[in-house]
Protein backbone atom coordinates (compact mmCIF):
# COMPACT_ATOMS: atom_id res chain seq x y z
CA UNK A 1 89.72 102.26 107.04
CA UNK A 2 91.79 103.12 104.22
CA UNK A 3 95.11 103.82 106.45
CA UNK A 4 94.44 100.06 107.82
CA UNK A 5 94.63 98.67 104.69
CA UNK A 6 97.17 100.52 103.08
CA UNK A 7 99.12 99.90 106.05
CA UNK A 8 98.38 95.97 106.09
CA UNK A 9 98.10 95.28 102.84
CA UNK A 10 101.33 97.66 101.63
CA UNK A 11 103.67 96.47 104.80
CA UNK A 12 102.58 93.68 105.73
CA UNK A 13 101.34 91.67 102.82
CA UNK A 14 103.43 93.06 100.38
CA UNK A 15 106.59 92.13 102.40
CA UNK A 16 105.57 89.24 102.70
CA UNK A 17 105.11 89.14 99.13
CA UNK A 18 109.04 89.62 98.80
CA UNK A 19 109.85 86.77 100.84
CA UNK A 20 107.42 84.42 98.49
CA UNK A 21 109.28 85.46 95.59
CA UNK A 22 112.84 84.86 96.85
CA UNK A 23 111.83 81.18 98.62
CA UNK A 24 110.37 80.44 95.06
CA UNK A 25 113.82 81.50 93.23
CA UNK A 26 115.07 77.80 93.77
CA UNK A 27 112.27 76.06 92.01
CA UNK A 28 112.25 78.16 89.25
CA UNK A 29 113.84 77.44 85.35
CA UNK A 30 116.57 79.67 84.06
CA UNK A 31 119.97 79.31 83.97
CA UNK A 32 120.85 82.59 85.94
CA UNK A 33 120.27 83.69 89.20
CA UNK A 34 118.53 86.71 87.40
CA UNK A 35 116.49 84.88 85.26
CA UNK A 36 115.02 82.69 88.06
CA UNK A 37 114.15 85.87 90.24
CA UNK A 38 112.33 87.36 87.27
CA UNK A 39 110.31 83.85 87.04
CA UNK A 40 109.32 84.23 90.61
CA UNK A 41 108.44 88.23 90.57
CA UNK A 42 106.39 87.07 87.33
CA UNK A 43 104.33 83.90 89.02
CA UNK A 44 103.68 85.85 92.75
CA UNK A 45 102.60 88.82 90.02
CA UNK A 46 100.17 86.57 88.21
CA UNK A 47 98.68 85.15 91.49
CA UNK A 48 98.13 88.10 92.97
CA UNK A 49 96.61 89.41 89.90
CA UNK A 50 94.20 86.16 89.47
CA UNK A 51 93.37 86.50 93.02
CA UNK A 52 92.26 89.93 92.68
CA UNK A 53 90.32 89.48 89.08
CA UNK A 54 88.33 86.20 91.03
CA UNK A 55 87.72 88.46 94.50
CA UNK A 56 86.28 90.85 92.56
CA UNK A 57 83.47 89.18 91.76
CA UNK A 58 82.11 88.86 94.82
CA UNK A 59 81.70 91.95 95.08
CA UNK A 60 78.38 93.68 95.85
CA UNK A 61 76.65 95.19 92.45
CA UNK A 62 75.75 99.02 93.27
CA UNK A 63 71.99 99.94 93.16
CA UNK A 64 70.73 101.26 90.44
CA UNK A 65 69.00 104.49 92.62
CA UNK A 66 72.49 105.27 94.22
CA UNK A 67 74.20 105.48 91.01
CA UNK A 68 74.99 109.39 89.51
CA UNK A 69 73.72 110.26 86.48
């Protein structure tokens, strides 16, 4: 299980992550090409951040016999 999803998640999403972030260059503000990339690394960053931080709440809560001491 965790070979799948490093392999999907790492190669598959995350490249696809790169192509998000360069087709959002031209609809971002800055007056470099630079600047505009670093916009577009910074939003696809915050997405996938908020879309972790709201998955993670549905989550299943451990019980409280399985957890160590």
């Amino acid at each position: 299980g965790e070979s799948f999803a490093a392999n999907v998640g790492g190669r598959m999403i995350g490249t696809s992550a790169a192509l998000v972030t360069t087709t959002l260059v031209a609809y971002m503000p800055g007056s470099s090409p630079a600047e505009k990339l670093a916009w577009s690394a910074a939003l696809v960053g915050l997405v996938v951040y908020v879309v972790g931080f709201t998955a993670s709440f549905f989550l299943p809560e451990p019980k409280h016999e399985e957890l160590p001491e």
